[in-house]
Every structure is written in structure tokens, then in C-alpha cells.
PDB file of N, CA and C in Angstrom:
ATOM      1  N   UNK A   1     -32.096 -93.322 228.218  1.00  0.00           N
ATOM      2  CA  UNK A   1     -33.106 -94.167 228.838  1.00  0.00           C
ATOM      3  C   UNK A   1     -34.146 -93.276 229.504  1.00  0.00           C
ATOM      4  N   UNK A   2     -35.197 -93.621 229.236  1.00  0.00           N
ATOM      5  CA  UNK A   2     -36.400 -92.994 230.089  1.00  0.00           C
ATOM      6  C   UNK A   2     -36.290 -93.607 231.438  1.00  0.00           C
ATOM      7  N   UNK A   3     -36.533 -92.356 232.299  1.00  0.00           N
ATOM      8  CA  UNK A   3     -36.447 -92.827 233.739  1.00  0.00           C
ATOM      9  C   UNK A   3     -37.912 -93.063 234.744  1.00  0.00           C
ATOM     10  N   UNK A   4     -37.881 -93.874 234.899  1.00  0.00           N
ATOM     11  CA  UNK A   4     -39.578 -94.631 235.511  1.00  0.00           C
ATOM     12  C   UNK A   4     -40.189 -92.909 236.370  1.00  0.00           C
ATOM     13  N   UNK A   5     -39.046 -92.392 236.902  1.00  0.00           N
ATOM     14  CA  UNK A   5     -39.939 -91.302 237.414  1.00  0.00           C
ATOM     15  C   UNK A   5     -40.676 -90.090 236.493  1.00  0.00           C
ATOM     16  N   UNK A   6     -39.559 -90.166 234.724  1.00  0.00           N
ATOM     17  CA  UNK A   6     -39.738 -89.125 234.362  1.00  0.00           C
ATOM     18  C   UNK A   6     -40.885 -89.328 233.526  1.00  0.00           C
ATOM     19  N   UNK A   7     -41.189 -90.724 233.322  1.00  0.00           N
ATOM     20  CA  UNK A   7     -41.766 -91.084 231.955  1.00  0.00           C
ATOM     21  C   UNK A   7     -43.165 -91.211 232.360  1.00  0.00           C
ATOM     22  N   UNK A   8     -43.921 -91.095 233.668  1.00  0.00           N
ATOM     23  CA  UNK A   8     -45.147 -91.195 233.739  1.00  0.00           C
ATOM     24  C   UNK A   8     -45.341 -90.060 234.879  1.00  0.00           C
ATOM     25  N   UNK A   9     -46.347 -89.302 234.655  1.00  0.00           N
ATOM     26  CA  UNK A   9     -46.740 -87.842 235.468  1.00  0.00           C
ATOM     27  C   UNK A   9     -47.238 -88.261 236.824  1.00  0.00           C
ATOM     28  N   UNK A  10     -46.914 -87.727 237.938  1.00  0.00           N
ATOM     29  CA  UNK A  10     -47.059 -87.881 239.306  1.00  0.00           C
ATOM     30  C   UNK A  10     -48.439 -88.340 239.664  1.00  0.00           C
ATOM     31  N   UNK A  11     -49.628 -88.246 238.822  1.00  0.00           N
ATOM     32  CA  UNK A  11     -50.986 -88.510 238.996  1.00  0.00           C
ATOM     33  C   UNK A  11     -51.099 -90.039 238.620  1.00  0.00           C
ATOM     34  N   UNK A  12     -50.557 -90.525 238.082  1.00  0.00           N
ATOM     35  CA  UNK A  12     -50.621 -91.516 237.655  1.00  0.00           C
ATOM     36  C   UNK A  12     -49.649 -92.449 238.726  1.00  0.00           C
ATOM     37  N   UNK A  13     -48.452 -92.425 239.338  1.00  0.00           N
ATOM     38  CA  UNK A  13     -47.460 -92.797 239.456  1.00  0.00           C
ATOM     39  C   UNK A  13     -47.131 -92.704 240.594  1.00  0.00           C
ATOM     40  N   UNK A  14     -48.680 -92.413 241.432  1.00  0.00           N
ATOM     41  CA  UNK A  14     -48.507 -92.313 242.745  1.00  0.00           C
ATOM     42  C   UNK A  14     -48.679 -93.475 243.159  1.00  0.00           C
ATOM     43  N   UNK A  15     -48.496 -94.353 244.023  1.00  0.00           N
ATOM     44  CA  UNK A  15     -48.533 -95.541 244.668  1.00  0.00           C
ATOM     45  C   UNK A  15     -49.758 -96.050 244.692  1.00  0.00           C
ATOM     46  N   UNK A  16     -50.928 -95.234 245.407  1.00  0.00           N
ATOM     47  CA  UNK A  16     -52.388 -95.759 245.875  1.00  0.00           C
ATOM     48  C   UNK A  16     -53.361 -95.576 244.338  1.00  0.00           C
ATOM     49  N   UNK A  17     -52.632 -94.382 243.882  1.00  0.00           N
ATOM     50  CA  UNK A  17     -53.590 -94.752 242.620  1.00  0.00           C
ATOM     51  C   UNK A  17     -52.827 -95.118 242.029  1.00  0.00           C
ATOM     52  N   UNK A  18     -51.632 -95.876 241.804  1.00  0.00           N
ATOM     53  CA  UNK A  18     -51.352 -97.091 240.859  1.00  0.00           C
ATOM     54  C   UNK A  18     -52.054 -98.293 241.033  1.00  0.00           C
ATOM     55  N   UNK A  19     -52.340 -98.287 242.313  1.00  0.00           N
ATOM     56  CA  UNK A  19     -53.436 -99.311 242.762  1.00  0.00           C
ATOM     57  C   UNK A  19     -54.368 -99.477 242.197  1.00  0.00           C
ATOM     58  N   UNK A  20     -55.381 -98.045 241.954  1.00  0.00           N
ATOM     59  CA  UNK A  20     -56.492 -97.987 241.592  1.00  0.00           C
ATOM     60  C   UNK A  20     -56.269 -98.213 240.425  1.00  0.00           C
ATOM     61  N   UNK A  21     -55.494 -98.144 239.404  1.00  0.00           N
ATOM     62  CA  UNK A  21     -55.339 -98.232 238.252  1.00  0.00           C
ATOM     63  C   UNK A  21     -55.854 -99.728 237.782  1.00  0.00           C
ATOM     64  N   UNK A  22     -54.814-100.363 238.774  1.00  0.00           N
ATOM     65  CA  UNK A  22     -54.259-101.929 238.365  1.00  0.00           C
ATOM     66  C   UNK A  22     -55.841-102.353 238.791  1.00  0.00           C
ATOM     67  N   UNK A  23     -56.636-102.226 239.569  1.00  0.00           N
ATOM     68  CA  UNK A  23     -57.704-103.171 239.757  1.00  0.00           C
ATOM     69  C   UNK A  23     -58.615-102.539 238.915  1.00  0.00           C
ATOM     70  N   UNK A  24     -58.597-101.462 238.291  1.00  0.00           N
ATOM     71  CA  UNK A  24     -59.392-100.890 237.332  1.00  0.00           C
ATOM     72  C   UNK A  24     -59.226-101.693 235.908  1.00  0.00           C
ATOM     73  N   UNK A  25     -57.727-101.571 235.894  1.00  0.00           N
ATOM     74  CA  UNK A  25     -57.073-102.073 234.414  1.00  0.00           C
ATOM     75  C   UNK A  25     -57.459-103.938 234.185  1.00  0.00           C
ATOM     76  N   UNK A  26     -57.481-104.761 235.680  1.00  0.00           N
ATOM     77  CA  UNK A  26     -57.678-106.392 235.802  1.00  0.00           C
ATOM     78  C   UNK A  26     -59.498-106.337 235.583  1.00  0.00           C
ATOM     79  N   UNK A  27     -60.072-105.288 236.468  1.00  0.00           N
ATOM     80  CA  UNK A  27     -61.828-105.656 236.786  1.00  0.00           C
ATOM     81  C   UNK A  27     -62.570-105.240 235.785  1.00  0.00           C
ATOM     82  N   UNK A  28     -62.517-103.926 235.149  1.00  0.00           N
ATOM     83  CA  UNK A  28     -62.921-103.524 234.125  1.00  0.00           C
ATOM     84  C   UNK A  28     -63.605-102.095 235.158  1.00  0.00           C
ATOM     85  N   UNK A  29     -64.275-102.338 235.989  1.00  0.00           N
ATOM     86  CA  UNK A  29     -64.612-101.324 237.020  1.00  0.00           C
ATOM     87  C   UNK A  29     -65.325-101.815 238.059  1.00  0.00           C
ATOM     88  N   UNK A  30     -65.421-100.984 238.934  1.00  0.00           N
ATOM     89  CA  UNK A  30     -65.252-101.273 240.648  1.00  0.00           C
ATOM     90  C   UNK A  30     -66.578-100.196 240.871  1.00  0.00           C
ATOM     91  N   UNK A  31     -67.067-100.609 242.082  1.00  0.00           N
ATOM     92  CA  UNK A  31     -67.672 -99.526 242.901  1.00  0.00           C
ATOM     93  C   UNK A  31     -66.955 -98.962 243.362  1.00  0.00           C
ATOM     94  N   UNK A  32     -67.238 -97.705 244.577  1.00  0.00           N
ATOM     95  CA  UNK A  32     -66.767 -97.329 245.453  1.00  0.00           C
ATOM     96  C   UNK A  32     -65.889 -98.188 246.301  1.00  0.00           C
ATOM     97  N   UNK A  33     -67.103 -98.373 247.094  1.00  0.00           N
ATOM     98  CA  UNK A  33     -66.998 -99.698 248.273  1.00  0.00           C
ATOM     99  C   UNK A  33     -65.984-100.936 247.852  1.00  0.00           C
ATOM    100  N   UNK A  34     -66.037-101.557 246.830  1.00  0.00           N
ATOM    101  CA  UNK A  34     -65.048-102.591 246.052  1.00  0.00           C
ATOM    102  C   UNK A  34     -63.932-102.168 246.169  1.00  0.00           C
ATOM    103  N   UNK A  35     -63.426-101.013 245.788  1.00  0.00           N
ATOM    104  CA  UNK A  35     -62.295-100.238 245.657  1.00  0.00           C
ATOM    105  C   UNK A  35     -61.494 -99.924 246.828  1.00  0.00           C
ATOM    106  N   UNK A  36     -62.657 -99.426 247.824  1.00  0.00           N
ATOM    107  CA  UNK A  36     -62.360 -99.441 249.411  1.00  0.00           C
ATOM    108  C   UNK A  36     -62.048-100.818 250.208  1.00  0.00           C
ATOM    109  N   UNK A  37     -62.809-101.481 249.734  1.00  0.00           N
ATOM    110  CA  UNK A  37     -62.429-102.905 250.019  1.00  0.00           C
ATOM    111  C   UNK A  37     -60.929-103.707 249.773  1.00  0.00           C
ATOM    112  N   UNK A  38     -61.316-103.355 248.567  1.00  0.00           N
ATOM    113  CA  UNK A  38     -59.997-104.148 248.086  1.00  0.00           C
ATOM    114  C   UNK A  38     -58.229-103.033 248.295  1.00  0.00           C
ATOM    115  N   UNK A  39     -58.513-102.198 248.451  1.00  0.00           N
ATOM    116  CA  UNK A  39     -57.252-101.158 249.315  1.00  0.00           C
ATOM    117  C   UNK A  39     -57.023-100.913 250.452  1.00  0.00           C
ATOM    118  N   UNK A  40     -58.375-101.321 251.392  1.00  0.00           N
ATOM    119  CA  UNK A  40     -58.542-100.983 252.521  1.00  0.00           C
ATOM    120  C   UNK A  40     -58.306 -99.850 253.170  1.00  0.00           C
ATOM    121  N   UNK A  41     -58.832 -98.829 252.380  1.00  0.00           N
ATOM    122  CA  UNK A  41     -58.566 -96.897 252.340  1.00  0.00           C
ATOM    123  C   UNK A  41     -59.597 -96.553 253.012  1.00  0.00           C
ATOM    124  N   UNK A  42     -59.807 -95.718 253.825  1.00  0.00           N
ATOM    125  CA  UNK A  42     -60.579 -94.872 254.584  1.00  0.00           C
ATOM    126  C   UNK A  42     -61.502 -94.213 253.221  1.00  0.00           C
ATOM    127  N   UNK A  43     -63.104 -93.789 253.357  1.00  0.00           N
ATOM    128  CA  UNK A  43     -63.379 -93.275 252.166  1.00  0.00           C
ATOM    129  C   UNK A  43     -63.106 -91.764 251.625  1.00  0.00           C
ATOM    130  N   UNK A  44     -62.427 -91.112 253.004  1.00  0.00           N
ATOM    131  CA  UNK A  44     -61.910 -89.873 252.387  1.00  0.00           C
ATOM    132  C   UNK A  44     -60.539 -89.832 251.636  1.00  0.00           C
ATOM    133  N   UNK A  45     -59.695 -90.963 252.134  1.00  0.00           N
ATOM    134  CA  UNK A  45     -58.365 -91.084 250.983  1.00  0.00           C
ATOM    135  C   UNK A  45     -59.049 -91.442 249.940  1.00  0.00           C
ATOM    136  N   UNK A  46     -59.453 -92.504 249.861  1.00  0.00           N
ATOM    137  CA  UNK A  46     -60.344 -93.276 248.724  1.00  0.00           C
ATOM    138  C   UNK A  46     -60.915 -92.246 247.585  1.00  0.00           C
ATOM    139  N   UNK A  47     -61.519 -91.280 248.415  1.00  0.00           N
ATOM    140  CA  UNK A  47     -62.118 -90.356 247.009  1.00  0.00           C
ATOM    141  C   UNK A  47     -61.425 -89.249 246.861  1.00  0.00           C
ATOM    142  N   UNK A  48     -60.452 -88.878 247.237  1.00  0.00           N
ATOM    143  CA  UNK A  48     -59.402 -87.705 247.244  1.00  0.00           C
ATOM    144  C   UNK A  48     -58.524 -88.164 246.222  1.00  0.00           C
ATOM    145  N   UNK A  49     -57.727 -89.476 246.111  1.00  0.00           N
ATOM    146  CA  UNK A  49     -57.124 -90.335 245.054  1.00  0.00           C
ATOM    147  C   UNK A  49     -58.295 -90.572 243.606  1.00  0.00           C
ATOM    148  N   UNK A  50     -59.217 -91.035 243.699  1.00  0.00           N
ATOM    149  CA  UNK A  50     -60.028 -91.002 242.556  1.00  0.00           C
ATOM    150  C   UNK A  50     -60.482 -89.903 242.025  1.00  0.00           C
ATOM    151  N   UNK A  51     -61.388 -89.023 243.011  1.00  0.00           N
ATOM    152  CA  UNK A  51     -61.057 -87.789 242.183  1.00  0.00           C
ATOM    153  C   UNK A  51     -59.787 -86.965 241.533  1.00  0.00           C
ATOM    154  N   UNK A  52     -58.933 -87.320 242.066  1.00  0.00           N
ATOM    155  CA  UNK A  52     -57.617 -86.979 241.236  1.00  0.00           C
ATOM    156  C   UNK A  52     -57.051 -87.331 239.933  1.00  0.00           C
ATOM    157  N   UNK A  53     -57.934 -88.964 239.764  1.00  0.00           N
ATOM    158  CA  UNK A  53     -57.862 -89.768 238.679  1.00  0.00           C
ATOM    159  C   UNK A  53     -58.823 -89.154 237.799  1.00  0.00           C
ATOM    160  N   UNK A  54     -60.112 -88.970 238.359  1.00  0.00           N
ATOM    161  CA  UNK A  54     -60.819 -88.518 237.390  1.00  0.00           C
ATOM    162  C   UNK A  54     -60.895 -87.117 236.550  1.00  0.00           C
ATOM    163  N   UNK A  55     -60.380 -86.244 237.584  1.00  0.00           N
ATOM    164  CA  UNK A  55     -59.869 -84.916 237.116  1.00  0.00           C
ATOM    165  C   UNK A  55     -58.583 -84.766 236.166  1.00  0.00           C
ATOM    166  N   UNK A  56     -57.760 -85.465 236.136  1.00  0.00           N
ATOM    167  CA  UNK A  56     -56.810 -85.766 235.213  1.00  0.00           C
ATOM    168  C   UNK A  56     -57.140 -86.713 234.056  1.00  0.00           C
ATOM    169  N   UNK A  57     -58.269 -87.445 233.925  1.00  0.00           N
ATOM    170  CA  UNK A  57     -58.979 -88.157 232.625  1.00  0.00           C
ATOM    171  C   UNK A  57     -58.138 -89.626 232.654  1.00  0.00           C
ATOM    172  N   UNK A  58     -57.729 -90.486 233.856  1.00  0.00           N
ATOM    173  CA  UNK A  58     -57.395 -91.580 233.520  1.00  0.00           C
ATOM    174  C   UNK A  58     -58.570 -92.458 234.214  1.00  0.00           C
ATOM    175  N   UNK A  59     -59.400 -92.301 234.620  1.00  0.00           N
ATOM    176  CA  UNK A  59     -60.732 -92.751 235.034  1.00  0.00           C
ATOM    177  C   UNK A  59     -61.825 -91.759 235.021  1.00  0.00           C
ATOM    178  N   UNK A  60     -63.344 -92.952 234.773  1.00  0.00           N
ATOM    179  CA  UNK A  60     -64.427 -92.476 234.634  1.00  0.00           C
ATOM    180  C   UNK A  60     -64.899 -92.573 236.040  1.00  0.00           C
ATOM    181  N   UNK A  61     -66.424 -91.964 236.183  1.00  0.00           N
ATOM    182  CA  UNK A  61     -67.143 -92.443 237.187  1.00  0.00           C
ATOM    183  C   UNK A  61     -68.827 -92.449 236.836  1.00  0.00           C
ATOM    184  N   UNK A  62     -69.430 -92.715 237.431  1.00  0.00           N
ATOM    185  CA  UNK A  62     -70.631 -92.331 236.952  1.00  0.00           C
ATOM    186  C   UNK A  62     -71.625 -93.348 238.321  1.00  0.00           C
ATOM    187  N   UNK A  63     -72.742 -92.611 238.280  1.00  0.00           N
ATOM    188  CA  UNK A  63     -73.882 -92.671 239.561  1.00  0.00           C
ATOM    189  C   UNK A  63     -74.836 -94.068 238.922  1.00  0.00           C
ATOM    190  N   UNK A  64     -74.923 -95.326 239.952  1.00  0.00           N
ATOM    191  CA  UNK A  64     -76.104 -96.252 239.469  1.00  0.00           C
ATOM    192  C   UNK A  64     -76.812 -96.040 240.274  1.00  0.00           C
ATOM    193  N   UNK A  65     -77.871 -97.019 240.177  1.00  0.00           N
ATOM    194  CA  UNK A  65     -78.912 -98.013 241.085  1.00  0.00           C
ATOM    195  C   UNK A  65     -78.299 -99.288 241.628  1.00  0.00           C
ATOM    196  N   UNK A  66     -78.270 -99.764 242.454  1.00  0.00           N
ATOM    197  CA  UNK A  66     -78.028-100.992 243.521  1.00  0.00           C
ATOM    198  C   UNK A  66     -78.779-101.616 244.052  1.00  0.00           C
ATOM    199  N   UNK A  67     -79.661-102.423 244.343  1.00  0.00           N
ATOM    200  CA  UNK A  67     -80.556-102.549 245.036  1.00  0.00           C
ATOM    201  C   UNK A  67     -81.389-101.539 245.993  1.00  0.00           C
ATOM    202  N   UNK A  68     -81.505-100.701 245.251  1.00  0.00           N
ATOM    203  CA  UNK A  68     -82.410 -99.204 245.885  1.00  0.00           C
ATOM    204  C   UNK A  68     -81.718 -98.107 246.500  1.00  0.00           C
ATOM    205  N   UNK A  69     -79.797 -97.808 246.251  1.00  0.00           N
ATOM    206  CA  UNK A  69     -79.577 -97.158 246.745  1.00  0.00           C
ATOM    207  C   UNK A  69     -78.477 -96.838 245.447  1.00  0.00           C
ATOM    208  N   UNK A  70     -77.849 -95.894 245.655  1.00  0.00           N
ATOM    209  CA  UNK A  70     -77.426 -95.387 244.440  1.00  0.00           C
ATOM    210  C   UNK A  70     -75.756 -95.468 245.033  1.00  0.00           C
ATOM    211  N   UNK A  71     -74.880 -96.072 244.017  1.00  0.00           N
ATOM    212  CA  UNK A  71     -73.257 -96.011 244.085  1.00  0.00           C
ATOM    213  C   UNK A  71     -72.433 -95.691 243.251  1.00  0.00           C
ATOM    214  N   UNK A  72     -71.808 -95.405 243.281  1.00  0.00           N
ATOM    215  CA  UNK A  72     -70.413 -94.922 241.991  1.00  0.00           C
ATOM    216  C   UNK A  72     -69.823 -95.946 241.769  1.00  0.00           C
ATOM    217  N   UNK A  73     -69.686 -95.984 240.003  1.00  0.00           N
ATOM    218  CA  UNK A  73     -68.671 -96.795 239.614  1.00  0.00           C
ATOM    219  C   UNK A  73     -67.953 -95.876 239.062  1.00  0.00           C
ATOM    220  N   UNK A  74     -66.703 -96.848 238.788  1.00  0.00           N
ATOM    221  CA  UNK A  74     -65.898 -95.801 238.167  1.00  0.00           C
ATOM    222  C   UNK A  74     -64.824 -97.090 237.161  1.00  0.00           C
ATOM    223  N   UNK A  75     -64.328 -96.569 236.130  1.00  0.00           N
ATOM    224  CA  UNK A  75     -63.766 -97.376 235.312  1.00  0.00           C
ATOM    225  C   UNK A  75     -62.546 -97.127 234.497  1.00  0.00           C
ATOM    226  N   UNK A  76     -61.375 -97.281 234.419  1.00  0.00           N
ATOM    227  CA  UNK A  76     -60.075 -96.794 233.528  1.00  0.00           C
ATOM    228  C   UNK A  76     -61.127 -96.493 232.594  1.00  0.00           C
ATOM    229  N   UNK A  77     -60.313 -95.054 232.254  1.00  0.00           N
ATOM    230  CA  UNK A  77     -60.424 -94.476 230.923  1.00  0.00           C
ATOM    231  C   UNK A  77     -59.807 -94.821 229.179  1.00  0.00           C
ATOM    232  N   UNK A  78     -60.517 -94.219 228.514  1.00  0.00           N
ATOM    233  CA  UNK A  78     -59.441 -94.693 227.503  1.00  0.00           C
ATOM    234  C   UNK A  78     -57.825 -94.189 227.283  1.00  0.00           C
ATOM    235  N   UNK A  79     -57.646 -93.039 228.189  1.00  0.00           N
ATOM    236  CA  UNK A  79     -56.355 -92.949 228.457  1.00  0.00           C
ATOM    237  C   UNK A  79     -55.952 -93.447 229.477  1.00  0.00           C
ATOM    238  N   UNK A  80     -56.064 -93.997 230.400  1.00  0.00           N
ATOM    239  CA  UNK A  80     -56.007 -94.205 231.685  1.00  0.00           C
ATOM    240  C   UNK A  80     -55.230 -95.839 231.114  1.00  0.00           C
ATOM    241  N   UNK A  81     -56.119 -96.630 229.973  1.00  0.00           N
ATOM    242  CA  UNK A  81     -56.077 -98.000 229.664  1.00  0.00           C
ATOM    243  C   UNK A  81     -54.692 -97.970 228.562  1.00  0.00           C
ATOM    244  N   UNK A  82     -54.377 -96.629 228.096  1.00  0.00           N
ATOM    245  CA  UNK A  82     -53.370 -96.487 226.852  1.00  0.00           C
ATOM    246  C   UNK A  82     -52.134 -96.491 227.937  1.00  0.00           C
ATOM    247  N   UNK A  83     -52.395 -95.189 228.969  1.00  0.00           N
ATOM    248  CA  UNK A  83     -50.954 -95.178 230.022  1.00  0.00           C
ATOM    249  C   UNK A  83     -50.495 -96.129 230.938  1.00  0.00           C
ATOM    250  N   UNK A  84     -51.502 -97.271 231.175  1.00  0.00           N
ATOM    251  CA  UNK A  84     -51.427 -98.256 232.188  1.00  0.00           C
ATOM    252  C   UNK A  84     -50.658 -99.328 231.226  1.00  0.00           C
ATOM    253  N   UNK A  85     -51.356 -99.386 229.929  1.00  0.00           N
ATOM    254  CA  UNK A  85     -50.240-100.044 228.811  1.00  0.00           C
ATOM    255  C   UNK A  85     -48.777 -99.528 228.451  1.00  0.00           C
ATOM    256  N   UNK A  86     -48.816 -98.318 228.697  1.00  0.00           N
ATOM    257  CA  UNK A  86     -46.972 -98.346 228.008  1.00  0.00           C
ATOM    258  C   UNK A  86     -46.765 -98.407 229.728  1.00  0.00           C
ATOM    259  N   UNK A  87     -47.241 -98.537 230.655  1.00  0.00           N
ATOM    260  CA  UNK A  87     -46.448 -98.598 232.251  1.00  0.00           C
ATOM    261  C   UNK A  87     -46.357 -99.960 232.423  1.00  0.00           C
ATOM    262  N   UNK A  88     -47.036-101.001 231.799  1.00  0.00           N
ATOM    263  CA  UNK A  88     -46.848-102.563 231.384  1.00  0.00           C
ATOM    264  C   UNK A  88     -45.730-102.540 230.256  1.00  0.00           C
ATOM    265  N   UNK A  89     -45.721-101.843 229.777  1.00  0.00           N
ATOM    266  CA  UNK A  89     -44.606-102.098 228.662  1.00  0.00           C
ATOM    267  C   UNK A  89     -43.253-101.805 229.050  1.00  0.00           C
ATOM    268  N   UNK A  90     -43.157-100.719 229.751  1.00  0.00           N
ATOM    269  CA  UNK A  90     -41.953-100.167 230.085  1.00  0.00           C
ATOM    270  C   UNK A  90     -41.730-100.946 231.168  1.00  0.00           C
ATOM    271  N   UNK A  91     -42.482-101.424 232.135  1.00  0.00           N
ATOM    272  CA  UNK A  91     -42.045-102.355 233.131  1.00  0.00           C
ATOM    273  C   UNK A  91     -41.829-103.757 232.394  1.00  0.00           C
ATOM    274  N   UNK A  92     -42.530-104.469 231.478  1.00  0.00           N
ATOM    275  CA  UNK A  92     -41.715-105.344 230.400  1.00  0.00           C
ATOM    276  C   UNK A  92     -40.087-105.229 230.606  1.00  0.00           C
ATOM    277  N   UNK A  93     -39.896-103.987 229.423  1.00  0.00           N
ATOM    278  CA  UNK A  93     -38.748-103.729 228.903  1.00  0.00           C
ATOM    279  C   UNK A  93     -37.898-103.927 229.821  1.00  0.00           C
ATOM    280  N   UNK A  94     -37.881-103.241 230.726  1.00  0.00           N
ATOM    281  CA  UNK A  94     -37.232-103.329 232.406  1.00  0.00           C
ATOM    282  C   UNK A  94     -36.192-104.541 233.041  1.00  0.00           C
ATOM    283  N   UNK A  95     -37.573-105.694 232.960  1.00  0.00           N
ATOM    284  CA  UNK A  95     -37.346-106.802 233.208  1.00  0.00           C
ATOM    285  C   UNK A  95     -36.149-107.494 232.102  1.00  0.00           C
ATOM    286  N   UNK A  96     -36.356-107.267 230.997  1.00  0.00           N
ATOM    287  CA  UNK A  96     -36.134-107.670 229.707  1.00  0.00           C
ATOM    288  C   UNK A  96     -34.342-107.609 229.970  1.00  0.00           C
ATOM    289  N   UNK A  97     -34.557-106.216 229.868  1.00  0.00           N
ATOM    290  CA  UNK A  97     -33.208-105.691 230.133  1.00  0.00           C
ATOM    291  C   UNK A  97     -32.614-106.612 230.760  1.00  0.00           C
ATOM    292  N   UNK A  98     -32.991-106.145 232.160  1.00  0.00           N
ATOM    293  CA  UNK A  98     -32.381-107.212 233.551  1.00  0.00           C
ATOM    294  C   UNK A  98     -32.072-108.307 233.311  1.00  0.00           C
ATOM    295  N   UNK A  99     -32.854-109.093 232.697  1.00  0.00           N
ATOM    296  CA  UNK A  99     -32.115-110.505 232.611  1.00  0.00           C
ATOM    297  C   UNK A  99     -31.447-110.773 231.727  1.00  0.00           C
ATOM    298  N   UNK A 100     -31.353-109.712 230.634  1.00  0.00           N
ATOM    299  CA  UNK A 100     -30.552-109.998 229.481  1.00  0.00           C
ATOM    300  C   UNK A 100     -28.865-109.159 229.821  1.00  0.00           C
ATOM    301  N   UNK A 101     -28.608-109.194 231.013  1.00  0.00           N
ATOM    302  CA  UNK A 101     -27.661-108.215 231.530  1.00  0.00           C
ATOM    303  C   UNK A 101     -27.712-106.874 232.151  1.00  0.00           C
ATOM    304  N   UNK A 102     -28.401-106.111 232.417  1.00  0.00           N
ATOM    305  CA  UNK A 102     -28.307-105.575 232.614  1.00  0.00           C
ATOM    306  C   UNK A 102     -29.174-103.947 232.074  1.00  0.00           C
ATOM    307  N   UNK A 103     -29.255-103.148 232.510  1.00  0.00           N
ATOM    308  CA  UNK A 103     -29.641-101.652 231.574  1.00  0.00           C
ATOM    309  C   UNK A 103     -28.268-100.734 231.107  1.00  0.00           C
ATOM    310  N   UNK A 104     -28.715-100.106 230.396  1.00  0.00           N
ATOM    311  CA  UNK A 104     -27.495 -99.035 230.255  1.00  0.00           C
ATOM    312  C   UNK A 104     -27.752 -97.600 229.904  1.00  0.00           C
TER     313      UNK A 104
END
């Protein structure tokens, strides 16, 4: 059996950016501020966790326009959207197990 700790790399599988993942993976992409919002992270955790995402290639980012001031979005990657799928899958299976008796 693959073990939930072994099967997805610590960047991914950290708590706050599993977060970021999941509202990345439901919204399609977030601002900054959205992101901060919706985690309620200080903006130096906030971008210490995303840049971590983005340096490891499971999120994008990139600079807009806003009503005259300029913000970051940022958006699951196309790996970011492949690993967030087998971490839906394997949490599937999981469940699957469980109610069908048990794992082994």
C-alpha cells in the first residue's frame, strides 16, 4: 500500500498549501488578497507557501491590472491539477476501502 505520507512530496502535502491547492483546484485562480482572505494568512506566510508552490511547478502566477493597481494571480498548474487528481483519487480509494472493510 502506498502510504499518504510517502506518496505525495512534502511541498505539496503540507497542510496550508494543501489549502492553496484545493481553492486553486475548486476557483480556477485566486488573487493574492482572495487567497489571503479565504485562509486568513498573514501576507508573509501567504507568499512564503506560494512561492514554494510556484518554485516546485504546482502553481502559476503572473502580474495584472485591477482597477489601476497591479495584483498577482496565481493558478494550479498543469501539474499541480494532475497531483491534486491522483490526491482525489487516492483519498477516493481510501474511503472505498474503509467502507468496504477495511485496508490491508
Amino acid at each position: 500500500m502506498n502510504g499518504l505520507y510517502t506518496r505525495f512530496d512534502g511541498t505539496f502535502f503540507e497542510k496550508t498549501r494543501l489549502s492553496v491547492m484545493t481553492l486553486l483546484y475548486q476557483e480556477g485562480e485566486l488573487s493574492f488578497n482572495g487567497l489571503k482572505e479565504a485562509l486568513s494568512l498573514s501576507d508573509g506566510a501567504l507568499y512564503t507557501h506560494l512561492e514554494k508552490l510556484v518554485k516546485d511547478e504546482y502553481v502559476e502566477k503572473r502580474k495584472e491590472l485591477a482597477g489601476g493597481s497591479a495584483q498577482t494571480v496565481y493558478r494550479i498548474s498543469d501539474k499541480g491539477r494532475t497531483t491534486f487528481g491522483d490526491y482525489l483519487g487516492f483519498l477516493e480509494t481510501m474511503v472505498l476501502k474503509t467502507r468496504q472493510g477495511g485496508m490491508t
